[in-house]
PDB file of N, CA and C in Angstrom:
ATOM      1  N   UNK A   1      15.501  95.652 -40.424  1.00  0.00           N
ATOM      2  CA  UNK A   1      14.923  96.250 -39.253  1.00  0.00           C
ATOM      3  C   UNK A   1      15.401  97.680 -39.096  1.00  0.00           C
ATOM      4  N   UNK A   2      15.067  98.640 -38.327  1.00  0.00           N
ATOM      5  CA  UNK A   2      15.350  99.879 -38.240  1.00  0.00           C
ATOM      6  C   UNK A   2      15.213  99.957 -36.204  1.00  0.00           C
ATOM      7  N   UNK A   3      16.138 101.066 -35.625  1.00  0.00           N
ATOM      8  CA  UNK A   3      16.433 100.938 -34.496  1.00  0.00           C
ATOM      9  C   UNK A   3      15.583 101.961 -33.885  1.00  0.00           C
ATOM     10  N   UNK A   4      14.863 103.255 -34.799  1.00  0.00           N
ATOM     11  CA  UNK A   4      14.400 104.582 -34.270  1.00  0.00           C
ATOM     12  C   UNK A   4      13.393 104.722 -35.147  1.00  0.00           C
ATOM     13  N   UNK A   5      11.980 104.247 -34.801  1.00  0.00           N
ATOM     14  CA  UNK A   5      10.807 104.876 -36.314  1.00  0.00           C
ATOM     15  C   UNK A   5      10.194 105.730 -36.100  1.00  0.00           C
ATOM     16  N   UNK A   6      10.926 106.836 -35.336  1.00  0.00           N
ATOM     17  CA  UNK A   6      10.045 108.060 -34.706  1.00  0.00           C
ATOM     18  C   UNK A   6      10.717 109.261 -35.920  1.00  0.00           C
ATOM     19  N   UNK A   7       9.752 110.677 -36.131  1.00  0.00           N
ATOM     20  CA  UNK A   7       9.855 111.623 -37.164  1.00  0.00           C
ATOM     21  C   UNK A   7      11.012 111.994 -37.113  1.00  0.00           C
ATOM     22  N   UNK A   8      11.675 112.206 -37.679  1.00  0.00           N
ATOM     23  CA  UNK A   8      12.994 113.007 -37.571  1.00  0.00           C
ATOM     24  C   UNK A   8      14.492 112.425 -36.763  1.00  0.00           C
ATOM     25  N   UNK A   9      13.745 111.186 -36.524  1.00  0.00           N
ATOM     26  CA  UNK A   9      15.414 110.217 -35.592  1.00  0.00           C
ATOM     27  C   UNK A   9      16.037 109.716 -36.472  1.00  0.00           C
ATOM     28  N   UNK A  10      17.643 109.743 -36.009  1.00  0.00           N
ATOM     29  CA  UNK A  10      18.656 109.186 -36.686  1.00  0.00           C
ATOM     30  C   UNK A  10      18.613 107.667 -36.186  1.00  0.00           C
ATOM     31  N   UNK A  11      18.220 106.528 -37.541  1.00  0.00           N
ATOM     32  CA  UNK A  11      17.669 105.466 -37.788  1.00  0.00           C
ATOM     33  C   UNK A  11      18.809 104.730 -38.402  1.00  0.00           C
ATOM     34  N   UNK A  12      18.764 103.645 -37.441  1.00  0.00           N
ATOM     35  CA  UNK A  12      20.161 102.296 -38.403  1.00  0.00           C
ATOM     36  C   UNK A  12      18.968 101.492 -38.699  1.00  0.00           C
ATOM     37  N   UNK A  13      19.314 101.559 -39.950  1.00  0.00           N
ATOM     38  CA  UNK A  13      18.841 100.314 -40.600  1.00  0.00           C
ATOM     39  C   UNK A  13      19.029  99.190 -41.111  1.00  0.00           C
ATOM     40  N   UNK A  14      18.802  97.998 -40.497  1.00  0.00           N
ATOM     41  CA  UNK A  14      19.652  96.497 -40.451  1.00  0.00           C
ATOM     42  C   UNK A  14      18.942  95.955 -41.937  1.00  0.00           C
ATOM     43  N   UNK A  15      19.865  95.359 -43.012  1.00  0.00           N
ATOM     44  CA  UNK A  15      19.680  94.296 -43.965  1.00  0.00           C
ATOM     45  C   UNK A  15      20.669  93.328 -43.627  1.00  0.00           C
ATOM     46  N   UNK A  16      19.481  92.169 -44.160  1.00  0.00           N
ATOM     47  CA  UNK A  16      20.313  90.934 -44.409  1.00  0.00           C
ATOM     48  C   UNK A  16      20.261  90.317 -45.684  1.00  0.00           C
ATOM     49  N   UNK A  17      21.449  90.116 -46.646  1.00  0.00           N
ATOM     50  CA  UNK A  17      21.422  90.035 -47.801  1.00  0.00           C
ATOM     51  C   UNK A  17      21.736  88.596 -48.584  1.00  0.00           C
ATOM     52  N   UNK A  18      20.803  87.951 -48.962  1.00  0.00           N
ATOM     53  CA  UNK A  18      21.682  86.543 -49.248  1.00  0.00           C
ATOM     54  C   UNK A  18      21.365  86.073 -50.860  1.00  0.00           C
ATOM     55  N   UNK A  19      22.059  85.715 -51.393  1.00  0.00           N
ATOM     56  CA  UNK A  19      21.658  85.308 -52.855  1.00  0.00           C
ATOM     57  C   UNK A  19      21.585  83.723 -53.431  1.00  0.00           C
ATOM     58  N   UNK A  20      20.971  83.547 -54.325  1.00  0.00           N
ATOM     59  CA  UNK A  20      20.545  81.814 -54.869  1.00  0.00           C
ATOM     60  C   UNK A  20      22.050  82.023 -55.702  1.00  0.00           C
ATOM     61  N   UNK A  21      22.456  82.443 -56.230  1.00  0.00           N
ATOM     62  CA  UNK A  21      24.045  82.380 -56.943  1.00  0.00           C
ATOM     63  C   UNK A  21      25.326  83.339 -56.519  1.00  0.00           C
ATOM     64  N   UNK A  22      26.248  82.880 -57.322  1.00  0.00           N
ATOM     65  CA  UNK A  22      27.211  83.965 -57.055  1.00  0.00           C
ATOM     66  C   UNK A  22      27.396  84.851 -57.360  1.00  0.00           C
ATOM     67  N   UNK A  23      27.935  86.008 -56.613  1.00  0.00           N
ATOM     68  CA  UNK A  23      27.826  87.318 -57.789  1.00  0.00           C
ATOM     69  C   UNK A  23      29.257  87.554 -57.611  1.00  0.00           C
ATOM     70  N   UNK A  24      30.218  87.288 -58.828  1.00  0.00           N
ATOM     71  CA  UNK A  24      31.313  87.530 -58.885  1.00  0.00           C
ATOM     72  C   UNK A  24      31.486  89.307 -59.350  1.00  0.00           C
ATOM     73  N   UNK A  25      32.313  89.990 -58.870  1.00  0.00           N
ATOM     74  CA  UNK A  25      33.105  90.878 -59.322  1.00  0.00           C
ATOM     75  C   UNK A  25      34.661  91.032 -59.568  1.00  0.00           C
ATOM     76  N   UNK A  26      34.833  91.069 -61.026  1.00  0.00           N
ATOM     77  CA  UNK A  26      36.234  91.252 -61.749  1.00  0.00           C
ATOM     78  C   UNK A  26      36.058  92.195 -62.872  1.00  0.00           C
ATOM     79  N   UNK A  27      37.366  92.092 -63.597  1.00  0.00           N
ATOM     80  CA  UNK A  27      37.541  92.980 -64.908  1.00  0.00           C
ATOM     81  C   UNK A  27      36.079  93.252 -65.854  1.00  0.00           C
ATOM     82  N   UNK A  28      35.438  91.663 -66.165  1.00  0.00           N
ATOM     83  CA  UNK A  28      34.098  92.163 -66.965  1.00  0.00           C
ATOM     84  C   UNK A  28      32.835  92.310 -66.370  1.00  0.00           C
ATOM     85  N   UNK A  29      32.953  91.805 -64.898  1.00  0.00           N
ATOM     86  CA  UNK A  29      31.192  92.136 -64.437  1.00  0.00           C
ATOM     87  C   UNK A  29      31.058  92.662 -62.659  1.00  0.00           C
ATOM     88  N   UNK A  30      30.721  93.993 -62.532  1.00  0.00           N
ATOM     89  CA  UNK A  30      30.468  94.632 -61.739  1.00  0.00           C
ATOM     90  C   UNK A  30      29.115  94.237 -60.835  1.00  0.00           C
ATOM     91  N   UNK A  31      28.516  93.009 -60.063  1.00  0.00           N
ATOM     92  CA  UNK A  31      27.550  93.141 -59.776  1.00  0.00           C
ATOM     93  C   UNK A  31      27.132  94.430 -58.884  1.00  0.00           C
ATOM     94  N   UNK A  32      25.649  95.054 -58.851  1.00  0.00           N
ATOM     95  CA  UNK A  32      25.550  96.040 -58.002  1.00  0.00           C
ATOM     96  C   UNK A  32      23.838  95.685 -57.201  1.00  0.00           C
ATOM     97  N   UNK A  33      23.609  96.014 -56.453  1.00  0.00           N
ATOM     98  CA  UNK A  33      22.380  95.494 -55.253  1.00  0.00           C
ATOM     99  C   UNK A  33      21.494  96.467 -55.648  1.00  0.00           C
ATOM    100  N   UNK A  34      20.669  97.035 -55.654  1.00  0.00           N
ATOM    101  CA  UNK A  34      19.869  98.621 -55.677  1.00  0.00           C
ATOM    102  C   UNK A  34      18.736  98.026 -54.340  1.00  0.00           C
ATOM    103  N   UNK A  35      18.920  98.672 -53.064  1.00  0.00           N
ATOM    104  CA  UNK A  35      18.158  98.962 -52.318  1.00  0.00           C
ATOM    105  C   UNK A  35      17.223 100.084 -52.355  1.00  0.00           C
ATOM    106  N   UNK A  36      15.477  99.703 -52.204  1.00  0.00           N
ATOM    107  CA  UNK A  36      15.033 100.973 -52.271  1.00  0.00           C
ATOM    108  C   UNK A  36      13.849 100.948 -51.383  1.00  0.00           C
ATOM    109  N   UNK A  37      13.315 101.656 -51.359  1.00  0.00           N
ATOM    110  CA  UNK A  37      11.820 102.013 -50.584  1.00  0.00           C
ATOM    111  C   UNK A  37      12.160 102.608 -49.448  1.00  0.00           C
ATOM    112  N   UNK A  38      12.938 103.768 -49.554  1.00  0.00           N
ATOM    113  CA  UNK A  38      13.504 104.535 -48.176  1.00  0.00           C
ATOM    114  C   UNK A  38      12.826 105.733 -48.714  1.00  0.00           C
ATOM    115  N   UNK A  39      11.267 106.016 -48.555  1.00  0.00           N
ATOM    116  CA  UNK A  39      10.736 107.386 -48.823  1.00  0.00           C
ATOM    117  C   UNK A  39      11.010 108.580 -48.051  1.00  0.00           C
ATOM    118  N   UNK A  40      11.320 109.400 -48.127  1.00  0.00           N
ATOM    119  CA  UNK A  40      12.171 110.520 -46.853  1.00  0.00           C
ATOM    120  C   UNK A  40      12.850 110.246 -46.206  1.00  0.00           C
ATOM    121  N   UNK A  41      13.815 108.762 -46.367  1.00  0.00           N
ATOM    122  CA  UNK A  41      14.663 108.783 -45.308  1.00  0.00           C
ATOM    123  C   UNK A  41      15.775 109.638 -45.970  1.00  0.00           C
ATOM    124  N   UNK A  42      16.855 110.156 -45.133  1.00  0.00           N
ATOM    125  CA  UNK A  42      17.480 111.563 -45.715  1.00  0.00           C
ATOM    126  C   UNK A  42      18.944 111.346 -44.987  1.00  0.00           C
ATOM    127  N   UNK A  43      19.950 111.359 -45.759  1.00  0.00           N
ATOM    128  CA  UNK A  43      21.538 111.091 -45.822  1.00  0.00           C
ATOM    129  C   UNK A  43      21.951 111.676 -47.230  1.00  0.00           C
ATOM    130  N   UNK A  44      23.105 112.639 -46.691  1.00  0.00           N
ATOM    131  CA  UNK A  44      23.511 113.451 -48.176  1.00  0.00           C
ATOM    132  C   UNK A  44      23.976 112.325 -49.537  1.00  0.00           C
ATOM    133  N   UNK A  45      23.347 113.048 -50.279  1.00  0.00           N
ATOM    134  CA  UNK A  45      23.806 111.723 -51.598  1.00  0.00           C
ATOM    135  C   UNK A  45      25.364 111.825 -51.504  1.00  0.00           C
ATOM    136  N   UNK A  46      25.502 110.591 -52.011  1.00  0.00           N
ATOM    137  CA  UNK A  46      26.796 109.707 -51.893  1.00  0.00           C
ATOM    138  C   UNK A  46      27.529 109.224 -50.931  1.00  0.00           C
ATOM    139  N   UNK A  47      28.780 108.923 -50.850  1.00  0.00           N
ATOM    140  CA  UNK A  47      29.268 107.457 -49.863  1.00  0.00           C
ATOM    141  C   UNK A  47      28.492 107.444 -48.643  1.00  0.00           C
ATOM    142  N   UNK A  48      27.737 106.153 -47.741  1.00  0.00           N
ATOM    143  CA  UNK A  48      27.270 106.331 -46.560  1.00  0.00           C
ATOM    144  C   UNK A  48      27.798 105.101 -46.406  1.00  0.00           C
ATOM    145  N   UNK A  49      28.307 105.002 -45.230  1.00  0.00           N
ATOM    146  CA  UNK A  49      29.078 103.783 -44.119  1.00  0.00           C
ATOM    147  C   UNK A  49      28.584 102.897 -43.874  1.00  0.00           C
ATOM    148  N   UNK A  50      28.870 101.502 -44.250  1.00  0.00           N
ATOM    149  CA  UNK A  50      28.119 100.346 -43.878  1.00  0.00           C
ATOM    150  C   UNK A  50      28.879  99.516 -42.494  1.00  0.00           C
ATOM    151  N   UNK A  51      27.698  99.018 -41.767  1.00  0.00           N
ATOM    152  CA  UNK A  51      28.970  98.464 -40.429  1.00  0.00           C
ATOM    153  C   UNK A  51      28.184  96.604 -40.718  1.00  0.00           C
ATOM    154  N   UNK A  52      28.902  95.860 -40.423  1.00  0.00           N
ATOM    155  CA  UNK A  52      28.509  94.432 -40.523  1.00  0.00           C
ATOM    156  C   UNK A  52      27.747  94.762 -39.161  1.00  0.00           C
ATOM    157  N   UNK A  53      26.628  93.591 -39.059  1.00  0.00           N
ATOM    158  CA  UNK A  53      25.613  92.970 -38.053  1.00  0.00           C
ATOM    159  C   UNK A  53      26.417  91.772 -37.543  1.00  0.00           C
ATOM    160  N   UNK A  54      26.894  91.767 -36.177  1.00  0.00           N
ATOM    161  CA  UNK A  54      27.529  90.944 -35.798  1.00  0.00           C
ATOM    162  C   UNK A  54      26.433  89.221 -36.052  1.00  0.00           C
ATOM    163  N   UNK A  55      27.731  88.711 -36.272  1.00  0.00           N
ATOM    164  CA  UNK A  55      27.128  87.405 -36.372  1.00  0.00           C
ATOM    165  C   UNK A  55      25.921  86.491 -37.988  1.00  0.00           C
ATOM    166  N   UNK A  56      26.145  87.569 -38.973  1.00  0.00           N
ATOM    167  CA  UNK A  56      25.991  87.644 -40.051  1.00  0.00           C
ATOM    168  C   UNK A  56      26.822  87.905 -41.065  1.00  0.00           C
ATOM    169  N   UNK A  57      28.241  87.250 -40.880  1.00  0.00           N
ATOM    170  CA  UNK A  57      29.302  87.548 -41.581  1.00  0.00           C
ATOM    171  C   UNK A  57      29.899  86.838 -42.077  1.00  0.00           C
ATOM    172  N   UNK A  58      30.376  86.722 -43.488  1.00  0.00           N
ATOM    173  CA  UNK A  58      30.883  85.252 -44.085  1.00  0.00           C
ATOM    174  C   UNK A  58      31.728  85.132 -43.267  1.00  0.00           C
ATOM    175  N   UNK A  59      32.286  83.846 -43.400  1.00  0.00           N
ATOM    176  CA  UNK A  59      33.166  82.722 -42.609  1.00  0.00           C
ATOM    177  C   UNK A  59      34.716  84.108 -42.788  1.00  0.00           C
ATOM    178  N   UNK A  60      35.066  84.188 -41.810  1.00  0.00           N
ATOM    179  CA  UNK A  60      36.235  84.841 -41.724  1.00  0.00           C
ATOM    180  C   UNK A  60      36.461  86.402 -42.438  1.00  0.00           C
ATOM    181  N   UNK A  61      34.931  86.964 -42.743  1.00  0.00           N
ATOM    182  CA  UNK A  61      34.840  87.875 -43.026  1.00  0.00           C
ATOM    183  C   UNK A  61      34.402  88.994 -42.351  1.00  0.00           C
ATOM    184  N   UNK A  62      33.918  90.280 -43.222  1.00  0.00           N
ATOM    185  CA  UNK A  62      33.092  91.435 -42.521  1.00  0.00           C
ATOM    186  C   UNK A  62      32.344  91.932 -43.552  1.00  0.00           C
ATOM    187  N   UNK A  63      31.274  91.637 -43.590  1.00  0.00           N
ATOM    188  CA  UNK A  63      29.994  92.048 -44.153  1.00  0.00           C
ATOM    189  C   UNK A  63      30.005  93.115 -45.107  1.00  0.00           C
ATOM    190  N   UNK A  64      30.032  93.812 -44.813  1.00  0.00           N
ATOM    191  CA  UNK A  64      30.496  95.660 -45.091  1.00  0.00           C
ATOM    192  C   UNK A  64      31.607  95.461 -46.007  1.00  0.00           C
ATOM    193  N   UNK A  65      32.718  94.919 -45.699  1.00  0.00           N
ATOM    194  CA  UNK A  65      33.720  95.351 -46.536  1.00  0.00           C
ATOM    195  C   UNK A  65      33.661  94.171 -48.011  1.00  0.00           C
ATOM    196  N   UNK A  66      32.212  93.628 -48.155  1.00  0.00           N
ATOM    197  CA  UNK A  66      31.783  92.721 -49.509  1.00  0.00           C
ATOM    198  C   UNK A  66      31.178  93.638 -50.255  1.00  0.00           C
ATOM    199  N   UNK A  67      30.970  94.775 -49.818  1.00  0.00           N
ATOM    200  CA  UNK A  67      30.402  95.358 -50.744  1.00  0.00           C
ATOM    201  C   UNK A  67      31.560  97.084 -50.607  1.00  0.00           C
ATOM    202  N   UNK A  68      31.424  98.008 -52.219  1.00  0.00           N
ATOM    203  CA  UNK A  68      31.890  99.040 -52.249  1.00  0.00           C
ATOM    204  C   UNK A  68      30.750 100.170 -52.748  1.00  0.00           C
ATOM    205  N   UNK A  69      31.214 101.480 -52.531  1.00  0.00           N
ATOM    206  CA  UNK A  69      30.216 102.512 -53.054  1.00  0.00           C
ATOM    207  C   UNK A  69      29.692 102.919 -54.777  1.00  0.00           C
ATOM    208  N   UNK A  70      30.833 102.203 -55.739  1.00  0.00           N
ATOM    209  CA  UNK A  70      30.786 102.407 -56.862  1.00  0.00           C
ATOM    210  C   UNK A  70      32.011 101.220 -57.626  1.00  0.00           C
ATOM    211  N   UNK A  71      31.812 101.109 -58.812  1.00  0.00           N
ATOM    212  CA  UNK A  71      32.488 100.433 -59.354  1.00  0.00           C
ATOM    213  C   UNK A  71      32.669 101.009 -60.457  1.00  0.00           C
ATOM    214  N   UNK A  72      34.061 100.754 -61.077  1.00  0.00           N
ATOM    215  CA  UNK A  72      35.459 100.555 -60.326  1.00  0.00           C
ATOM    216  C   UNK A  72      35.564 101.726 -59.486  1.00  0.00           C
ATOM    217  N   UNK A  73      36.575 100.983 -58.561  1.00  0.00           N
ATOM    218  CA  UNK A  73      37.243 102.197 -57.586  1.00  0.00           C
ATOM    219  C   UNK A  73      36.692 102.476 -56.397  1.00  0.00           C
ATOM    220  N   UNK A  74      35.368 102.372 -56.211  1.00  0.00           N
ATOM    221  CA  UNK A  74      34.759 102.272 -54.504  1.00  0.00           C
ATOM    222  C   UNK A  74      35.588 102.360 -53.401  1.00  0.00           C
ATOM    223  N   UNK A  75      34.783 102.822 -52.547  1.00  0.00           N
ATOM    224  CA  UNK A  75      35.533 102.573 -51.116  1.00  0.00           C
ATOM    225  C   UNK A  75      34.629 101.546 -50.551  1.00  0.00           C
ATOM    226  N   UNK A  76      35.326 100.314 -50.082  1.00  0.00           N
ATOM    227  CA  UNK A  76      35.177  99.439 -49.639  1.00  0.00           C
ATOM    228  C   UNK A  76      34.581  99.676 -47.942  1.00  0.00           C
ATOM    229  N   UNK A  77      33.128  99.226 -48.057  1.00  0.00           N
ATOM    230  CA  UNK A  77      32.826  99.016 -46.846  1.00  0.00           C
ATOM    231  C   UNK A  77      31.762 100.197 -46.549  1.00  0.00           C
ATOM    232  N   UNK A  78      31.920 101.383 -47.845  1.00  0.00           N
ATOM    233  CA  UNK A  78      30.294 102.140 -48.080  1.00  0.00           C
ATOM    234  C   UNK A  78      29.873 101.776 -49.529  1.00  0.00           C
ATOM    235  N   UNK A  79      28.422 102.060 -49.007  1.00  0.00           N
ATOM    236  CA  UNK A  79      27.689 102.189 -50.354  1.00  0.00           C
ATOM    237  C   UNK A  79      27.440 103.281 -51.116  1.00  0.00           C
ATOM    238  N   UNK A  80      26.450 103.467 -51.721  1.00  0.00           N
ATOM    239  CA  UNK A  80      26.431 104.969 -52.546  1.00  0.00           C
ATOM    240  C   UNK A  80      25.116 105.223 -52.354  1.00  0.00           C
ATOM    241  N   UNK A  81      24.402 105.983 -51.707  1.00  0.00           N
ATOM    242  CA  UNK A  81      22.870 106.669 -50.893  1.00  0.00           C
ATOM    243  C   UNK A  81      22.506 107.778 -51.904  1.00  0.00           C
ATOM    244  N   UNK A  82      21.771 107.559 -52.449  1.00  0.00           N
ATOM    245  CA  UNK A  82      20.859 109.028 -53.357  1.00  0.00           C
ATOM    246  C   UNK A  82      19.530 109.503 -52.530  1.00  0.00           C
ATOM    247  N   UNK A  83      19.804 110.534 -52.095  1.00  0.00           N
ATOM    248  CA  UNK A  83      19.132 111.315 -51.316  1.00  0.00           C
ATOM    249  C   UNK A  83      17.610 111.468 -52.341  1.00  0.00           C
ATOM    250  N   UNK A  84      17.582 111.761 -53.209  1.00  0.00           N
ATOM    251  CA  UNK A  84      16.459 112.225 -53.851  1.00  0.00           C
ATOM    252  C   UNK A  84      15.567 111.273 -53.838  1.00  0.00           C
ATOM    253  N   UNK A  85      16.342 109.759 -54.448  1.00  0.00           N
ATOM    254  CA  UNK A  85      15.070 108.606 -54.509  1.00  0.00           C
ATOM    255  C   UNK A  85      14.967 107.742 -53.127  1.00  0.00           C
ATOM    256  N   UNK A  86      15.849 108.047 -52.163  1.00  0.00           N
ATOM    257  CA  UNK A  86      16.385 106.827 -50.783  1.00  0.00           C
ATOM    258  C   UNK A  86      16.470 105.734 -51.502  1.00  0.00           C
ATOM    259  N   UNK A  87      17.350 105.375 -51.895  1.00  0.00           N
ATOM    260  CA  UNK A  87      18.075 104.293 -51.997  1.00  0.00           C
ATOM    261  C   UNK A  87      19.625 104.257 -52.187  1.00  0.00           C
ATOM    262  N   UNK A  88      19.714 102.626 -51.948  1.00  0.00           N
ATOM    263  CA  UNK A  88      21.028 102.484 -51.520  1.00  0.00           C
ATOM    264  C   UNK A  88      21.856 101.635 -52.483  1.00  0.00           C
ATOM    265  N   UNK A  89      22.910 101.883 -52.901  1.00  0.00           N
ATOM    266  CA  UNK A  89      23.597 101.143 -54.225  1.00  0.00           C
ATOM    267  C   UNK A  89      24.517 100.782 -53.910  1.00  0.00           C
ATOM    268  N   UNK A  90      24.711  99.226 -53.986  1.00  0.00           N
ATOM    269  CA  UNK A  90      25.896  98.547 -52.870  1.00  0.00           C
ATOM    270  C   UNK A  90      26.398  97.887 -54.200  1.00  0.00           C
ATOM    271  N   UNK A  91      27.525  97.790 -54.545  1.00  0.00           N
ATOM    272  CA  UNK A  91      28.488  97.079 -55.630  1.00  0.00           C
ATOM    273  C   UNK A  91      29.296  96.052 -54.875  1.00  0.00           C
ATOM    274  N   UNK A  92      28.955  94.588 -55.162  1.00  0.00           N
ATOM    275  CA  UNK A  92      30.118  93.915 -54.534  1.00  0.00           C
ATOM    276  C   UNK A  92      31.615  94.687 -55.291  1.00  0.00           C
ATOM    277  N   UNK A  93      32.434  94.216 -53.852  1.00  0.00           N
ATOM    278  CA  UNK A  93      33.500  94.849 -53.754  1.00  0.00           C
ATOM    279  C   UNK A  93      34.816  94.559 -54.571  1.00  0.00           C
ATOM    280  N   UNK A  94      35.286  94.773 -55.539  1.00  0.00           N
ATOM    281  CA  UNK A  94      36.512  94.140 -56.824  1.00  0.00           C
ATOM    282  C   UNK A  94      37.301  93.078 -56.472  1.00  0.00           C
ATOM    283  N   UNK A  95      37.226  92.010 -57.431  1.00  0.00           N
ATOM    284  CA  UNK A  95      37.818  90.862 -56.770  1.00  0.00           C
ATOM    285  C   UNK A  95      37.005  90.159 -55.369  1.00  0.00           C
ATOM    286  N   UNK A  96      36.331  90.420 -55.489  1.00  0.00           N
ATOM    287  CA  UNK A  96      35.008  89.755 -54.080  1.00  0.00           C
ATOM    288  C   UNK A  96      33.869  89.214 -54.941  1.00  0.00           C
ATOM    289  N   UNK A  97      33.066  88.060 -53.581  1.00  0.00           N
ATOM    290  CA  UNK A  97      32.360  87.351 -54.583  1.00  0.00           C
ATOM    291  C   UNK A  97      31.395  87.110 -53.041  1.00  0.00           C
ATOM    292  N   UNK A  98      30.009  87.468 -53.938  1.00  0.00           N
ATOM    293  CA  UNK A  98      28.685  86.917 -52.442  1.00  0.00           C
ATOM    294  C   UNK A  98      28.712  85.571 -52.914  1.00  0.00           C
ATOM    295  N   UNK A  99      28.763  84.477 -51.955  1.00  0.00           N
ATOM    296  CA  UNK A  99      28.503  83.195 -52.272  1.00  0.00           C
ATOM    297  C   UNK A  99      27.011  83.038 -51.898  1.00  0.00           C
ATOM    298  N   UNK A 100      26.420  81.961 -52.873  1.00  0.00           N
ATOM    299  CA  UNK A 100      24.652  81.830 -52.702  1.00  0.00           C
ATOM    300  C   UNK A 100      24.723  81.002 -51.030  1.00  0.00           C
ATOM    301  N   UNK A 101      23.652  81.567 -50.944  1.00  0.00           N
ATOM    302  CA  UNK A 101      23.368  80.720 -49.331  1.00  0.00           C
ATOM    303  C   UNK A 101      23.977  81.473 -47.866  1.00  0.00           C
ATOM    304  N   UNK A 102      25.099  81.925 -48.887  1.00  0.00           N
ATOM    305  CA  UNK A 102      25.222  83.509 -47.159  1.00  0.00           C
ATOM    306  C   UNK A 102      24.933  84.575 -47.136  1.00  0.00           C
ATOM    307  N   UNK A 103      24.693  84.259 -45.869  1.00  0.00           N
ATOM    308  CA  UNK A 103      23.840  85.527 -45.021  1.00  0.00           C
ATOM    309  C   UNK A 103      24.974  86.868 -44.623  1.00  0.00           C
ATOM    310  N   UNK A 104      24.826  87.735 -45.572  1.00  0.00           N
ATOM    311  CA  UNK A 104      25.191  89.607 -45.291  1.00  0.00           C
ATOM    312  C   UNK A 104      24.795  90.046 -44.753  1.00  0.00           C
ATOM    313  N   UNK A 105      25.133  90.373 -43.897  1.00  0.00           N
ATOM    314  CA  UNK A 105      24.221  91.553 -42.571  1.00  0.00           C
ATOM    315  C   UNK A 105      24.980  92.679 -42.507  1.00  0.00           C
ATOM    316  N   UNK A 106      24.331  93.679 -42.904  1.00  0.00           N
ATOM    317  CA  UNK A 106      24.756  95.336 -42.673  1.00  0.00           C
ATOM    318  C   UNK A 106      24.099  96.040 -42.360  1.00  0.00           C
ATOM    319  N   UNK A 107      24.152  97.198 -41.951  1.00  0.00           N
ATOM    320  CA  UNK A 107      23.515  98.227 -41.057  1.00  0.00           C
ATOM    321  C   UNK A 107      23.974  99.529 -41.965  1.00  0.00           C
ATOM    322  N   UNK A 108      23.101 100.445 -42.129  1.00  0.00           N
ATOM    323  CA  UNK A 108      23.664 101.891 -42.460  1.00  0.00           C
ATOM    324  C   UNK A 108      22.302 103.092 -41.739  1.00  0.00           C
ATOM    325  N   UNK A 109      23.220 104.292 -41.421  1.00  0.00           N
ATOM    326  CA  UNK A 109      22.089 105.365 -40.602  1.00  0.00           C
ATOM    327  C   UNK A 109      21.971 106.264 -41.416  1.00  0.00           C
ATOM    328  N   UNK A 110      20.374 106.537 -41.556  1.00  0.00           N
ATOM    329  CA  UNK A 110      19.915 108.184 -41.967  1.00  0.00           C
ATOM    330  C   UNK A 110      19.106 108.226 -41.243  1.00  0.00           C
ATOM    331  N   UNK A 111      18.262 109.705 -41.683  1.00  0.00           N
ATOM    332  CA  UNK A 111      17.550 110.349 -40.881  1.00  0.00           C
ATOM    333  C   UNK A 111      15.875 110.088 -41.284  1.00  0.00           C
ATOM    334  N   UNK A 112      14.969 109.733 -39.770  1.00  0.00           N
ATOM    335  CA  UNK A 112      13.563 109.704 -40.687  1.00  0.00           C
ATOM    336  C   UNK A 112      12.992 110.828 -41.324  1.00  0.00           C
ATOM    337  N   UNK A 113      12.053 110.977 -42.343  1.00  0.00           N
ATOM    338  CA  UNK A 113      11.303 112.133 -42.234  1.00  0.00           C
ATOM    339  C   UNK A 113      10.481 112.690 -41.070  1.00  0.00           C
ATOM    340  N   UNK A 114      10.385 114.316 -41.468  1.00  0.00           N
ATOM    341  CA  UNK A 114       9.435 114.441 -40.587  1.00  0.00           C
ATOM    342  C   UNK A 114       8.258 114.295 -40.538  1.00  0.00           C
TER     343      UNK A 114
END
């Protein structure tokens, strides 16, 4: 969902992310998400801030901080935003694992086109 679909408003945009398996991240496999179809939406490329959607959060977790901006080495809790194509590149987070059947809810803001 998105909070502002008017030209030029600064827009949160809500995903909810859930998978049929696990996506482990360790030493040999980096899973990464590629969000896309954000045509003019506009946030400087690289790290943009993810906040969990309350109430969409694994069991004793926070949404946001399952995923990092890059792998290895990310900062935990953004993703990585390329301005040119709008999209969003979420790496589960090292040593973290999406379990199939839960529900991720995150939010991140850019700007609409005009």
């Amino acid at each position: 969902g998105q909070t502002l679909p008017f030209a030029g408003a600064s827009n949160t945009i809500s995903l909810t992310l859930q998978t049929n398996v696990d996506l482990v991240s360790n030493g040999y496999c980096q899973p990464m998400i590629n969000v896309s179809q954000f045509p003019g939406a506009s946030y400087p490329t690289g790290n943009i801030w993810l906040v969990a959607v309350p109430g969409l959060c694994p069991a004793g977790g926070n949404s946001a901080y399952s995923f990092q901006s890059a792998s290895p080495g990310g900062l935990a809790g953004y993703g990585s935003w390329d301005n040119t194509s709008g999209t969003l590149l979420l790496w589960v987070a090292e040593n973290d694992r999406l379990e199939p059947g839960t529900p991720y809810g995150l939010s991140f803001q850019v700007t609409n086109p005009m």
